[in-house]
Protein backbone atom coordinates (compact mmCIF):
# COMPACT_ATOMS: atom_id res chain seq x y z
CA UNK A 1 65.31 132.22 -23.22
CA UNK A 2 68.29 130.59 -21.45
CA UNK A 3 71.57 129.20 -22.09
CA UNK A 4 71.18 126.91 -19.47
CA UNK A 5 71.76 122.85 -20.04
CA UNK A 6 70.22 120.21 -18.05
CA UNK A 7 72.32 116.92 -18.05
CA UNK A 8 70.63 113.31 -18.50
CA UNK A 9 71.90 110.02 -19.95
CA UNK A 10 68.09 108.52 -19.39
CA UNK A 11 66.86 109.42 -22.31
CA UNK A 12 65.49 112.30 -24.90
CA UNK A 13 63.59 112.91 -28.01
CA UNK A 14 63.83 114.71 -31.22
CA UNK A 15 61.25 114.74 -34.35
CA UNK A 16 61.67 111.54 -35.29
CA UNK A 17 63.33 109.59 -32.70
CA UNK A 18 63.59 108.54 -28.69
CA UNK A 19 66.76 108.06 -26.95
CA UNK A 20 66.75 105.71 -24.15
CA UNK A 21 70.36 104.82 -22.43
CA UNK A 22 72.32 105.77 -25.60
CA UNK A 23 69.92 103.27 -28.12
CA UNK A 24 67.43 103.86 -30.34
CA UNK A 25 63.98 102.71 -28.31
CA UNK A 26 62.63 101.56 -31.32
CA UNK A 27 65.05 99.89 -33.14
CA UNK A 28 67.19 98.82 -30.45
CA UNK A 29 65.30 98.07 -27.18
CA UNK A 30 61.35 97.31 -28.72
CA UNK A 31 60.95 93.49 -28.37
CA UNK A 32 64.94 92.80 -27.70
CA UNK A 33 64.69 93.33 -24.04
CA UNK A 34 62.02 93.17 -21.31
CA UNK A 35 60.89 95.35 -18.86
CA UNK A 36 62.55 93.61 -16.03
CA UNK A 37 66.12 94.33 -17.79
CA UNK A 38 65.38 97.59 -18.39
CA UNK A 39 64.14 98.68 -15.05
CA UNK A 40 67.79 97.41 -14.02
CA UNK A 41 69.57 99.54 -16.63
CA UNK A 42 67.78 102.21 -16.07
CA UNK A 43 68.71 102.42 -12.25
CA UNK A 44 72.26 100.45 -12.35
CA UNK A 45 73.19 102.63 -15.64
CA UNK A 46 74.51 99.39 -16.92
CA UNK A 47 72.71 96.37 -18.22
CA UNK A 48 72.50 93.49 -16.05
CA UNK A 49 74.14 90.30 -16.45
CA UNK A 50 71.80 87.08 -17.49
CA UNK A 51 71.84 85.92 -13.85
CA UNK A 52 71.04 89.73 -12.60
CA UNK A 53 68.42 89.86 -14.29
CA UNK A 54 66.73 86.80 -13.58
CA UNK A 55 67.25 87.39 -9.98
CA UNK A 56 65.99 91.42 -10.22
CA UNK A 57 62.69 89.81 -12.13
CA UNK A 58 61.95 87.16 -9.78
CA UNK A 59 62.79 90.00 -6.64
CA UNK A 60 60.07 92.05 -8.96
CA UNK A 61 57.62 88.74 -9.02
CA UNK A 62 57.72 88.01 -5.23
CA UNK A 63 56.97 91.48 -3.94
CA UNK A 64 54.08 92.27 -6.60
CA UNK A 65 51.31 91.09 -4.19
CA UNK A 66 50.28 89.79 -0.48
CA UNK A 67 47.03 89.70 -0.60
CA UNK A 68 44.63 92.50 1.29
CA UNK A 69 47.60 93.99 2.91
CA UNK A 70 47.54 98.13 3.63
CA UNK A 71 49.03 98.71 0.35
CA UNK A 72 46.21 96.83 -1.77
CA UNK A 73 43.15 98.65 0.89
CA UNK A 74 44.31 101.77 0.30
CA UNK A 75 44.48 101.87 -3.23
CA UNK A 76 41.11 99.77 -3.44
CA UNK A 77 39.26 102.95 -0.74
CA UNK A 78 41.06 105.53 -2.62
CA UNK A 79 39.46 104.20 -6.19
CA UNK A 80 36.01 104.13 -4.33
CA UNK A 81 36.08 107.64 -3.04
CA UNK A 82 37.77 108.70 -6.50
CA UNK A 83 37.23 105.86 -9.47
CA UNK A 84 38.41 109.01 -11.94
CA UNK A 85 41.79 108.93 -10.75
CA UNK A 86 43.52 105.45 -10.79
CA UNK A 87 46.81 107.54 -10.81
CA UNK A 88 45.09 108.56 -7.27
CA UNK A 89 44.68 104.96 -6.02
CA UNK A 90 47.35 103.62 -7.09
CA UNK A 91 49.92 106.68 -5.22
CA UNK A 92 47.43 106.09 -2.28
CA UNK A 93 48.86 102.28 -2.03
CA UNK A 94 52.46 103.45 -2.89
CA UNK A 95 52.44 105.50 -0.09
CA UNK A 96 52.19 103.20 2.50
CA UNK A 97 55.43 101.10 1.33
CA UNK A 98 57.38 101.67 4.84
CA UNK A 99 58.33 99.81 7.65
CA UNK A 100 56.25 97.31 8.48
CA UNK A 101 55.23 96.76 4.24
CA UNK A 102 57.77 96.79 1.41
CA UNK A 103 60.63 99.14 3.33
CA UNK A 104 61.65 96.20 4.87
CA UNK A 105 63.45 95.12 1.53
CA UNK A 106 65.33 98.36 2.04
CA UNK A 107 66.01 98.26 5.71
CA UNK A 108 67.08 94.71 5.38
CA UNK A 109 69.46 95.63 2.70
CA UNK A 110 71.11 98.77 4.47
CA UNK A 111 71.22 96.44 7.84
CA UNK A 112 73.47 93.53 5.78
CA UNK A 113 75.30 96.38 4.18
CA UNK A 114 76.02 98.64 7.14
CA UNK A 115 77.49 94.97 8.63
CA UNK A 116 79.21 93.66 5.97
CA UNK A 117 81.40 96.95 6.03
CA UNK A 118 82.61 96.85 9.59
CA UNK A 119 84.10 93.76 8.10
CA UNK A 120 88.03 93.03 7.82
CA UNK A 121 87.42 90.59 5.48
CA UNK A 122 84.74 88.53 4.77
CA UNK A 123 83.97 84.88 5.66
CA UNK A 124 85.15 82.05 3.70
CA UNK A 125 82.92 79.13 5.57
CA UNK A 126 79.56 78.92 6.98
CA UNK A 127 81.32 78.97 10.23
CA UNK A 128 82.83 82.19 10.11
CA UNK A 129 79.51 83.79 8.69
CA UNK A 130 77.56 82.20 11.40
CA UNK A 131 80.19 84.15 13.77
CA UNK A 132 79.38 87.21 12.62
CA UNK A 133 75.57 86.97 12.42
CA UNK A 134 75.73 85.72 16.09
CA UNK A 135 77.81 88.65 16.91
CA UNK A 136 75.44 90.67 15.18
CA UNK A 137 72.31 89.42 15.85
CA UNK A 138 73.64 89.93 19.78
CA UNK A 139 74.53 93.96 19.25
CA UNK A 140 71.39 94.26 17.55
CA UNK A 141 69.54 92.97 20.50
CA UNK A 142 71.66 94.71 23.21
CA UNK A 143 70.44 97.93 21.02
CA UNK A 144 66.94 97.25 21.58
CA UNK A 145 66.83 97.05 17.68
CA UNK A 146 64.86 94.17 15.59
CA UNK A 147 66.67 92.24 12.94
CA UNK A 148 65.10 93.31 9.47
CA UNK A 149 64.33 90.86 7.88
CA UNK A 150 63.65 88.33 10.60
CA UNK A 151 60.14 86.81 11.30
CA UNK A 152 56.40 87.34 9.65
CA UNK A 153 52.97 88.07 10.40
CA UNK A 154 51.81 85.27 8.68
CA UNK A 155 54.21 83.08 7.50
CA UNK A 156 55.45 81.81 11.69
CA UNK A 157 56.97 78.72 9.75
CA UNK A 158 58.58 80.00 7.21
CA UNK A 159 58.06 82.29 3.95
CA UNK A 160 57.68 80.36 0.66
CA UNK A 161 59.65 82.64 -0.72
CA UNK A 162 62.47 82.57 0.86
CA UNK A 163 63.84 79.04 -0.15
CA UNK A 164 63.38 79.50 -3.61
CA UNK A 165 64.98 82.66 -3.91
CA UNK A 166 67.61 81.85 -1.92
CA UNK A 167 67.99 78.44 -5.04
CA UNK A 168 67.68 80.93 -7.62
CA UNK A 169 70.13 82.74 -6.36
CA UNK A 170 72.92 80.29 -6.00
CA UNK A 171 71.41 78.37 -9.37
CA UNK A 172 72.03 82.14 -10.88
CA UNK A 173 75.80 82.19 -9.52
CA UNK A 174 74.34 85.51 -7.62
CA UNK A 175 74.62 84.18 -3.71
CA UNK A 176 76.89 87.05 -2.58
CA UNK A 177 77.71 88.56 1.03
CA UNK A 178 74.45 90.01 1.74
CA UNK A 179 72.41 86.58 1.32
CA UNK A 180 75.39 84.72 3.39
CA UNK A 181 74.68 86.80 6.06
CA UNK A 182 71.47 87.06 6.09
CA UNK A 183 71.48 83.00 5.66
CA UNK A 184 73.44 82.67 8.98
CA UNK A 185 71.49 84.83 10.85
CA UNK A 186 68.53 82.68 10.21
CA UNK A 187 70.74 79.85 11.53
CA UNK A 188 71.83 81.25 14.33
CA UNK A 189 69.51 84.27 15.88
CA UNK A 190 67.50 81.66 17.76
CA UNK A 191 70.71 81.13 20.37
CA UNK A 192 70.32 84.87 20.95
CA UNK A 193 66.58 85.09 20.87
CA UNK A 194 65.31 81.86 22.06
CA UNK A 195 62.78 81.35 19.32
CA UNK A 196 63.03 80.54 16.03
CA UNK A 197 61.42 83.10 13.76
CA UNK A 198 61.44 82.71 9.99
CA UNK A 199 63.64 84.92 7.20
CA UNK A 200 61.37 86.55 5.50
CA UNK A 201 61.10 87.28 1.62
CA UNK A 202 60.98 90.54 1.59
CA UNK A 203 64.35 90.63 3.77
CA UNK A 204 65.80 87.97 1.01
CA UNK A 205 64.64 90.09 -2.02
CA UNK A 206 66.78 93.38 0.09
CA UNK A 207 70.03 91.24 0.15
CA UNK A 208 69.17 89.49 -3.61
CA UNK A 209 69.17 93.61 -4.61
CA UNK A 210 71.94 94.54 -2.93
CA UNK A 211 74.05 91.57 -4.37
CA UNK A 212 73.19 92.14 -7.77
CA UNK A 213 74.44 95.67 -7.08
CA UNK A 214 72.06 97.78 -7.04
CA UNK A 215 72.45 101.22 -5.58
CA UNK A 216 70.98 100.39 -1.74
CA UNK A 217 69.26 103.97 -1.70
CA UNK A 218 66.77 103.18 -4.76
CA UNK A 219 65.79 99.54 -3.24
CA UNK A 220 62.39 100.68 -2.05
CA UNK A 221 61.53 102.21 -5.40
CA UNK A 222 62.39 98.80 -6.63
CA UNK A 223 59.81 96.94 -3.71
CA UNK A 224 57.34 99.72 -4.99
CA UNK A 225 57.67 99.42 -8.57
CA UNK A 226 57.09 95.27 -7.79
CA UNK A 227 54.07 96.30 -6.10
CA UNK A 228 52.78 99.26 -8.39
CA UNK A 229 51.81 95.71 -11.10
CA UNK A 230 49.53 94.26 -8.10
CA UNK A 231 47.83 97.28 -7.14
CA UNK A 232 47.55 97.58 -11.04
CA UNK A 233 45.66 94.29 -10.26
CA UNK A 234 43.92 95.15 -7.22
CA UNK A 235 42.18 98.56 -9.13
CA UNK A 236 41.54 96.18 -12.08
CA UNK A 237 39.83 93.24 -9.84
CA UNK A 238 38.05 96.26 -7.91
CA UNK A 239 36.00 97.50 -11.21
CA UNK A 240 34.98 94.26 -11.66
CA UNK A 241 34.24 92.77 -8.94
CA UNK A 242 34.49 95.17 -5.81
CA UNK A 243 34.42 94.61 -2.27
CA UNK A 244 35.67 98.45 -1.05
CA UNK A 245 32.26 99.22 -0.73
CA UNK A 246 31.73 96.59 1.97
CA UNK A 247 34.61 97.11 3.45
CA UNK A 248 33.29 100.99 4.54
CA UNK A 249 29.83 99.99 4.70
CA UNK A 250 31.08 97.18 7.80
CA UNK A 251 33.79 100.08 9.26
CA UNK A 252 30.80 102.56 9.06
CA UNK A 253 28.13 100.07 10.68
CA UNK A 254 30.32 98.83 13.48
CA UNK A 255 31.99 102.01 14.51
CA UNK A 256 31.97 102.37 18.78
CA UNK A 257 31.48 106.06 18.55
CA UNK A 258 33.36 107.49 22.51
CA UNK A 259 33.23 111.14 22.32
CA UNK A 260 36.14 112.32 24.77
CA UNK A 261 34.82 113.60 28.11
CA UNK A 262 34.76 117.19 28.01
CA UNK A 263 35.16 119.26 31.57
C-alpha cells in the first residue's frame, strides 16, 4: 500500500457515480452538452463561450477528412494486414499527423504566435497588419523557412475552407490576432514571393485555435482528434466496401525490383 495521491480535476469514479470537470456526467453533462464543447473543456479547463465553440466544432468539421490522403491509407493497409485491431488502424493513421498532414494546424499556430509576441502592440488597421506580415513574410524567406500555412497541393486557387472559416469567425465575434495576421499575409506574401499561393485551411483552423485560446501545445491533438472521426469513416467504408486490397495487389504487381550492385 501507499500513501501516495495522484492529482486530477478530469474526472473520477466512485460506486455509484462519474465525475467529469467537477459535474455529475450523468446528470449534468448527458444530453446538455455535445462533444465538441466538451473536448474544449476538457483541454481549456473552462467551458467555451457560444462563439468558441462553434468555431472549435467547425475547426473539428474541416479537418475530419481529405480524401485518400497518408492518414486515411495507412489506417485503411493497417486494417488489411490486421482487421482485429481497429485500435491498430486507426493509431496507424494518427501517426502520420506531421508536417506535411494535420501538424500544419500546429506549426501555423506557433508561427502567428511566436510573431504576434515580438509585437509592441498590435495593429489597429489592415494597414499596419499588412506591415507586419510583409515584414514577416520577408524574414521568413531570408531564413530559408516556408510560411505555414501558405499554399496547397491541391487546392492552387484557393481552399474552400478558408473563406468560410474565416466568415464564421468574424460572424462568431472570434477574428482575433492570429487570423489578422495570417489574413495579411495572404494579402501581401505575393510582393515577397512573386506568386500568389493560397491560405490554406488547415493554417486557418491553427490561428481559429489559437484565438479561441487554446493552449498552442495541444493543437495537433485537436487536428488529430478531427481526423480520428474520418479514419473512423475510412475503417468503416473499408469493411464494406474495400479497396486496400487493390491498392497492395497494384504496389505488389508494379514493383521495379533494382537490387543494389554489390562489389
Amino acid at each position: 500500500m501507499t500513501d501516495s495521491q495522484y492529482r486530477t480535476g478530469i474526472g473520477a469514479s466512485d460506486l455509484t457515480t462519474i465525475q467529469l470537470l467537477g459535474l455529475d456526467l450523468a446528470d449534468d453533462l448527458l444530453g446538455q452538452i455535445t462533444f465538441g464543447e466538451l473536448a474544449y473543456w476538457l483541454v481549456a479547463k473552462r467551458r467555451p463561450t457560444p462563439g468558441q465553440r462553434v468555431m472549435f466544432e467547425a475547426v473539428l468539421v474541416a479537418l475530419a477528412d481529405h480524401g485518400f490522403t497518408p492518414t486515411a491509407i495507412s489506417a485503411r493497409m493497417t486494417y488489411l494486414s490486421a482487421p482485429d485491431s481497429i485500435q491498430g488502424a486507426i493509431a496507424s493513421g494518427l501517426l502520420g499527423g506531421g508536417s506535411r498532414f494535420l501538424g500544419v494546424t500546429e506549426d501555423a499556430a506557433l508561427f502567428l504566435a511566436g510573431a504576434l509576441s515580438e509585437l509592441d502592440s498590435i495593429p489597429s488597421s489592415d494597414d499596419e497588419w499588412d506591415a507586419v506580415a510583409l515584414a514577416l513574410v520577408t524574414q521568413t524567406r531570408e531564413a530559408g523557412r516556408f510560411v505555414p500555412g501558405l499554399g496547397h497541393p491541391v487546392h492552387k486557387e484557393g481552399d474552400p475552407r478558408t473563406p468560410v472559416l474565416m466568415k464564421m469567425a468574424r460572424d462568431n465575434d472570434q477574428f482575433g490576432p492570429h487570423l489578422e495576421l495570417f489574413d495579411a499575409i495572404g494579402r501581401v506574401h505575393s510582393e515577397v514571393l512573386g506568386r500568389e499561393l493560397p491560405l490554406n485551411g488547415a493554417g486557418v483552423c491553427g490561428a481559429v485555435l489559437a484565438d479561441i485560446d487554446l493552449p498552442l501545445a495541444v493543437l495537433r491533438g485537436v487536428a488529430l482528434l478531427a481526423r480520428c472521426a474520418g479514419l473512423l469513416g475510412h475503417i468503416a467504408e473499408e469493411i464494406d466496401d474495400p479497396v486496400a486490397y487493390d491498392m497492395y495487389m497494384h504496389i505488389d504487381r508494379n514493383t521495379d525490383y533494382r537490387p543494389a550492385e554489390t562489389s
